[in-house]
N, C-alpha and C. Protein backbone atom coordinates (compact mmCIF):
# COMPACT_ATOMS: atom_id res chain seq x y z
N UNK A 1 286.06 27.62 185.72
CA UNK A 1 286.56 26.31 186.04
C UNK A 1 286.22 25.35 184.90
N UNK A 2 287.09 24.37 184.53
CA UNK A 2 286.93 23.51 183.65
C UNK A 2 286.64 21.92 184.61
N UNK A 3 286.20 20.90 184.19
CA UNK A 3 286.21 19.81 184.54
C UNK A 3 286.90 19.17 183.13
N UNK A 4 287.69 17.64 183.72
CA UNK A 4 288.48 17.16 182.72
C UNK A 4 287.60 15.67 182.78
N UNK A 5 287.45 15.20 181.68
CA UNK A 5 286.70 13.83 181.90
C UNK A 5 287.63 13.09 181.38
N UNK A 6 287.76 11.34 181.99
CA UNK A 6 289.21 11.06 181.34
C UNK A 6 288.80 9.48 181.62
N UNK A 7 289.24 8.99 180.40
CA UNK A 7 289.06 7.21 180.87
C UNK A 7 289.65 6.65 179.98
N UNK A 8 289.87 5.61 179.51
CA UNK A 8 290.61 4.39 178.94
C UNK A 8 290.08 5.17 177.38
N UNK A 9 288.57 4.96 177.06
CA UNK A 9 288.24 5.21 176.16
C UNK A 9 288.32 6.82 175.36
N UNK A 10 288.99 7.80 176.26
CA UNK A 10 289.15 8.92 175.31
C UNK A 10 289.16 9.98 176.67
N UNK A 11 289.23 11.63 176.19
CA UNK A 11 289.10 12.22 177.57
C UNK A 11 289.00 13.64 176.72
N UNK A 12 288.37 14.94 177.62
CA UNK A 12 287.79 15.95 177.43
C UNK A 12 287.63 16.62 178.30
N UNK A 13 287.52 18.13 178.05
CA UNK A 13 287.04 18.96 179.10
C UNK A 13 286.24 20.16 178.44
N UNK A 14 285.02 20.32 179.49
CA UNK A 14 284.15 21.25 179.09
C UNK A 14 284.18 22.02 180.66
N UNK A 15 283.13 23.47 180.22
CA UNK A 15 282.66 24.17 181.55
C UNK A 15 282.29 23.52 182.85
N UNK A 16 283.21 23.78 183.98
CA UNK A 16 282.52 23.32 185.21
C UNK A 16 281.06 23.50 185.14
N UNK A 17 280.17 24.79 185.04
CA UNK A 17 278.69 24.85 185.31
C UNK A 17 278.02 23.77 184.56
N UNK A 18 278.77 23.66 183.26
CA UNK A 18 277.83 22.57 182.49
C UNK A 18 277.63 21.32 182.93
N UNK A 19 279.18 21.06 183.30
CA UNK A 19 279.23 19.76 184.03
C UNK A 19 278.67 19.14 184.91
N UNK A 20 278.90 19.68 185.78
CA UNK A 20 277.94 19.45 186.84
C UNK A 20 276.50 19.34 186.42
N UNK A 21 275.90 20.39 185.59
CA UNK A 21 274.25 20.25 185.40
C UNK A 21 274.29 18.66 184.62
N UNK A 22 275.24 18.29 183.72
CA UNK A 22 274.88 17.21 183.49
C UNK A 22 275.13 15.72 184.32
N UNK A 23 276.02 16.11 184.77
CA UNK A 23 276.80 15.10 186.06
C UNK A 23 275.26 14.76 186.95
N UNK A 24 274.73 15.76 187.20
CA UNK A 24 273.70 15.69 187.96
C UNK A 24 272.75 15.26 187.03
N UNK A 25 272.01 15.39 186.31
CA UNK A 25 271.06 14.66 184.92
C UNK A 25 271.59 13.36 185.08
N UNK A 26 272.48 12.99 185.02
CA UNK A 26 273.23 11.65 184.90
C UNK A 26 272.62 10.36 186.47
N UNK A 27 272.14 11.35 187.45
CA UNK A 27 272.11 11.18 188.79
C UNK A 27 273.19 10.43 189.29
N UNK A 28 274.31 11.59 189.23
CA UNK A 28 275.26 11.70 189.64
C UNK A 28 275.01 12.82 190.69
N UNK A 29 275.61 13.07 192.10
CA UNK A 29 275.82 14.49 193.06
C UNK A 29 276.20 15.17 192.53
N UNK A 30 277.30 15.58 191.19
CA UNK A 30 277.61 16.35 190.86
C UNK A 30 278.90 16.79 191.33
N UNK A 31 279.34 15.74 192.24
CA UNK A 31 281.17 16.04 193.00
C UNK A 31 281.65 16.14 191.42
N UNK A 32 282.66 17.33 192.00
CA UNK A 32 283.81 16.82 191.27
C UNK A 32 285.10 17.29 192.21
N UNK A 33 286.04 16.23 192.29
CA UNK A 33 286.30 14.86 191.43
C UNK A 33 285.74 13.91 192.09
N UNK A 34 285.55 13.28 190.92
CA UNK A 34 284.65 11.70 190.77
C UNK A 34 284.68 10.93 189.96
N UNK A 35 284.05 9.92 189.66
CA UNK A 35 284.19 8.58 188.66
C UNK A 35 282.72 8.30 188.43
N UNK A 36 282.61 6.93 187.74
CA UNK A 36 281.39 6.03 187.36
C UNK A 36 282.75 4.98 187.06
N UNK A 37 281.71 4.24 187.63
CA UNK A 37 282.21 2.35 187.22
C UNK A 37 281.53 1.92 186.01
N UNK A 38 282.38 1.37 185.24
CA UNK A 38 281.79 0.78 183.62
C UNK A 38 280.07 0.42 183.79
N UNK A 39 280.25 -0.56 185.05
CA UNK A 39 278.44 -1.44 184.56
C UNK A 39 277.56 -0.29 185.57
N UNK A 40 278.18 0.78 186.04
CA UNK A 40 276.78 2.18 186.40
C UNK A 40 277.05 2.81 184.69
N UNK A 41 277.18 2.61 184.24
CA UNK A 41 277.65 3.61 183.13
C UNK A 41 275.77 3.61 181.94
N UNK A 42 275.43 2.05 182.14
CA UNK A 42 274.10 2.46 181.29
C UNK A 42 273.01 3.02 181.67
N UNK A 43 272.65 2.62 182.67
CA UNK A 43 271.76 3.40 183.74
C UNK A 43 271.66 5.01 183.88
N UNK A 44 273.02 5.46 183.64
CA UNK A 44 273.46 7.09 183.96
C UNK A 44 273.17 7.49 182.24
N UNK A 45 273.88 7.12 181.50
CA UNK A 45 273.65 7.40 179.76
C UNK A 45 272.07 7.72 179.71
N UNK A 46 271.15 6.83 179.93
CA UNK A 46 269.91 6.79 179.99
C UNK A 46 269.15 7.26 180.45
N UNK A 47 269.72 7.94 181.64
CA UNK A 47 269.22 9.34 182.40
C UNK A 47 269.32 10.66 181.81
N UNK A 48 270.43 10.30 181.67
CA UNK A 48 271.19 11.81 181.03
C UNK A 48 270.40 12.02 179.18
N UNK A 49 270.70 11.04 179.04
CA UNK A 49 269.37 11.53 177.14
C UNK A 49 267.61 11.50 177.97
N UNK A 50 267.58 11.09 178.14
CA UNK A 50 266.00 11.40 179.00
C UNK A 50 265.95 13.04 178.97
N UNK A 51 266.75 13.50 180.45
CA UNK A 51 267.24 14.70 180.70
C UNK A 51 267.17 16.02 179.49
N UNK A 52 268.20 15.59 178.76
CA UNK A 52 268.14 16.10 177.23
C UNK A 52 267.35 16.47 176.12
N UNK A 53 266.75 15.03 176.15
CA UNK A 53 265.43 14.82 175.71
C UNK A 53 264.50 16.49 175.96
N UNK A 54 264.01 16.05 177.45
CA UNK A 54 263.05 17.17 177.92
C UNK A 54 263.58 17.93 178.04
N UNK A 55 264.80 18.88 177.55
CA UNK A 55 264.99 20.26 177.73
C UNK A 55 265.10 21.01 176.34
N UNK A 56 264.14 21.82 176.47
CA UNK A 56 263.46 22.64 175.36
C UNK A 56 264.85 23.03 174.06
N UNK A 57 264.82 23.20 172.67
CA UNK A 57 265.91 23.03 172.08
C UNK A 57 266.44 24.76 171.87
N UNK A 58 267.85 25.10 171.85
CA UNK A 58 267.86 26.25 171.88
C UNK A 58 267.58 27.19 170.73
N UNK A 59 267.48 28.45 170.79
CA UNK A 59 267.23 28.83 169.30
C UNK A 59 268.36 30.46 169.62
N UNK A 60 267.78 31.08 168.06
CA UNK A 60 269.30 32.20 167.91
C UNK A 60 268.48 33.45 168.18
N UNK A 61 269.29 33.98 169.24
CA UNK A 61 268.07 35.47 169.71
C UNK A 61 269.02 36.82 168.83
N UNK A 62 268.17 37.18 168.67
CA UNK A 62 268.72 38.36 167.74
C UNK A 62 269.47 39.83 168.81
N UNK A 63 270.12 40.66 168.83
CA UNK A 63 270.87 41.02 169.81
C UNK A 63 270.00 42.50 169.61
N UNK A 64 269.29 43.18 170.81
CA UNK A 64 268.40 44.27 170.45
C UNK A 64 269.27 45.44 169.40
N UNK A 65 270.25 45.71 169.97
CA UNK A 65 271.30 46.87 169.03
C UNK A 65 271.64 46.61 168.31
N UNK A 66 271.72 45.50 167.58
CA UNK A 66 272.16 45.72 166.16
C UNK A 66 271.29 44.38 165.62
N UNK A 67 270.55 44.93 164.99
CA UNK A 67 269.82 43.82 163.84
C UNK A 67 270.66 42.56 163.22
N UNK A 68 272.07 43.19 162.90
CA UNK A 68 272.48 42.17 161.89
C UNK A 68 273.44 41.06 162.78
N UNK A 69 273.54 41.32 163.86
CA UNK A 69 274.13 40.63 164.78
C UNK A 69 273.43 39.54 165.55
N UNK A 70 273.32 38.55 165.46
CA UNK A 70 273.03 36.66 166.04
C UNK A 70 273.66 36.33 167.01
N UNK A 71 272.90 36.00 168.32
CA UNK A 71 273.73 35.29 169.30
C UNK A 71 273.39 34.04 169.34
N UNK A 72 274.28 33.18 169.33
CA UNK A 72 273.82 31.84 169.13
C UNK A 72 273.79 31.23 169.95
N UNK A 73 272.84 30.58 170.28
CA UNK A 73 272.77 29.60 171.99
C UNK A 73 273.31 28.24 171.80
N UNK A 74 273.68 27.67 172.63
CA UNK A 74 273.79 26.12 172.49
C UNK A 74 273.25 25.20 173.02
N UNK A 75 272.56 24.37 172.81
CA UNK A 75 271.44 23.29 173.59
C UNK A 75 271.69 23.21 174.59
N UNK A 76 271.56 22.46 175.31
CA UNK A 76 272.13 21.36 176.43
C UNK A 76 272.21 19.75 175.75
N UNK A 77 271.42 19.52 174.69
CA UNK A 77 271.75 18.50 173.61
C UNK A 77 273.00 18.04 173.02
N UNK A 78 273.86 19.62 172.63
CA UNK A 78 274.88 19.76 172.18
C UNK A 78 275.91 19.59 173.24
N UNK A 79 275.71 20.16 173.96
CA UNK A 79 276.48 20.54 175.09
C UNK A 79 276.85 19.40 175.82
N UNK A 80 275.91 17.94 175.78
CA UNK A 80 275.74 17.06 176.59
C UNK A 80 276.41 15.73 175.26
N UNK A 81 276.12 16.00 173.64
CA UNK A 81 276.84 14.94 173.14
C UNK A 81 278.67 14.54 173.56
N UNK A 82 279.40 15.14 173.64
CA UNK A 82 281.04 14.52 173.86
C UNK A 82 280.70 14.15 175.20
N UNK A 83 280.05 13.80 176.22
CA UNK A 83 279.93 12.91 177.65
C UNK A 83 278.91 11.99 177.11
N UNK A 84 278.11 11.80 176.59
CA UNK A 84 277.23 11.32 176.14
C UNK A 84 278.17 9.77 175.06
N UNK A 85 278.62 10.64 174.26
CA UNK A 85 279.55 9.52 173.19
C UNK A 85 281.14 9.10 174.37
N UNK A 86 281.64 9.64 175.65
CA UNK A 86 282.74 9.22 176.16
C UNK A 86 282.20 8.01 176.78
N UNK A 87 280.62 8.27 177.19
CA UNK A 87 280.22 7.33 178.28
C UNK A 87 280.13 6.07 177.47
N UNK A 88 279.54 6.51 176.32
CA UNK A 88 278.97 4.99 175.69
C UNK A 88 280.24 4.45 175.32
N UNK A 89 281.11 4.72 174.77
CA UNK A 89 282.34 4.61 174.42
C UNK A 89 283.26 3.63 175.44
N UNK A 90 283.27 4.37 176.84
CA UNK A 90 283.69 3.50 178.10
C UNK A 90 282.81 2.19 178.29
N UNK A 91 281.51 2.27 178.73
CA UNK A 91 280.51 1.44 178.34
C UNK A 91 280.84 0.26 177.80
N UNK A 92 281.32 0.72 176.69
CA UNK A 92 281.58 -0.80 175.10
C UNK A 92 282.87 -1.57 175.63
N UNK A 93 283.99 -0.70 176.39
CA UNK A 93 285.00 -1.28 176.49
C UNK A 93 285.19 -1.59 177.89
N UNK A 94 284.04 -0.84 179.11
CA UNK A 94 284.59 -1.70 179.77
C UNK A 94 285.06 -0.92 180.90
N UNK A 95 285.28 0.24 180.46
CA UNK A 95 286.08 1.51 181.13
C UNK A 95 285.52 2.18 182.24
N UNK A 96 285.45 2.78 183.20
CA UNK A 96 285.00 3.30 184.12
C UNK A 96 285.47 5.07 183.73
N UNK A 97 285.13 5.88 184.11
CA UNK A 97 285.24 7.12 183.70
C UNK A 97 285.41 8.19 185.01
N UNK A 98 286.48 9.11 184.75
CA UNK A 98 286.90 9.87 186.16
C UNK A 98 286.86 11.70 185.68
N UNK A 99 286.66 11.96 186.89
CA UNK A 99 286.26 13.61 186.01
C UNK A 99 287.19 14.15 187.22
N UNK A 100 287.98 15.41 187.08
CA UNK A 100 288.56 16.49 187.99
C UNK A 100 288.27 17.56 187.62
């Protein structure tokens, strides 16, 4: 499942599982579909890098069968910047933000 994030200021879609884990960081329930209203929008940003903050950074595990082969993880840092820059983005202008 994908979630679509969508507002005045720009729009995106990443993994449902991710979403939600951050939707929820955000202290958001984690519905989807749902919104944020522009002036909840700093309060939630500020949760959500907190969140980020404290979760350990990922690193590259080497794959047991073959030495020369790298699996590469991705933060939740990473994973969490394009909601992170939509929010602040809505934020500046004003925008309220809706996810399906």
């Amino acid at each position: 499942m994908l979630v679509k994030f969508d507002s005045e200021a720009g729009s995106f879609s990443m993994d449902g599982a991710i979403a939600v884990q951050l939707l929820k960081a955000m202290g958001h329930s984690g519905t989807v579909p749902s919104a944020i209203l522009a002036k909840d929008i700093p309060a939630a940003v500020a949760r959500l890098r907190s969140a980020v903050a404290a979760t350990p950074a990922a690193k590259t595990s080497t794959n047991s069968d073959d030495k020369d082969q790298k699996e590469i993880l991705v933060s939740l840092r990473q994973r969490a910047f394009p909601l992170i820059d939509l929010l602040t983005r809505a934020a500046e202008t004003g925008a309220e933000v809706m996810w399906k």
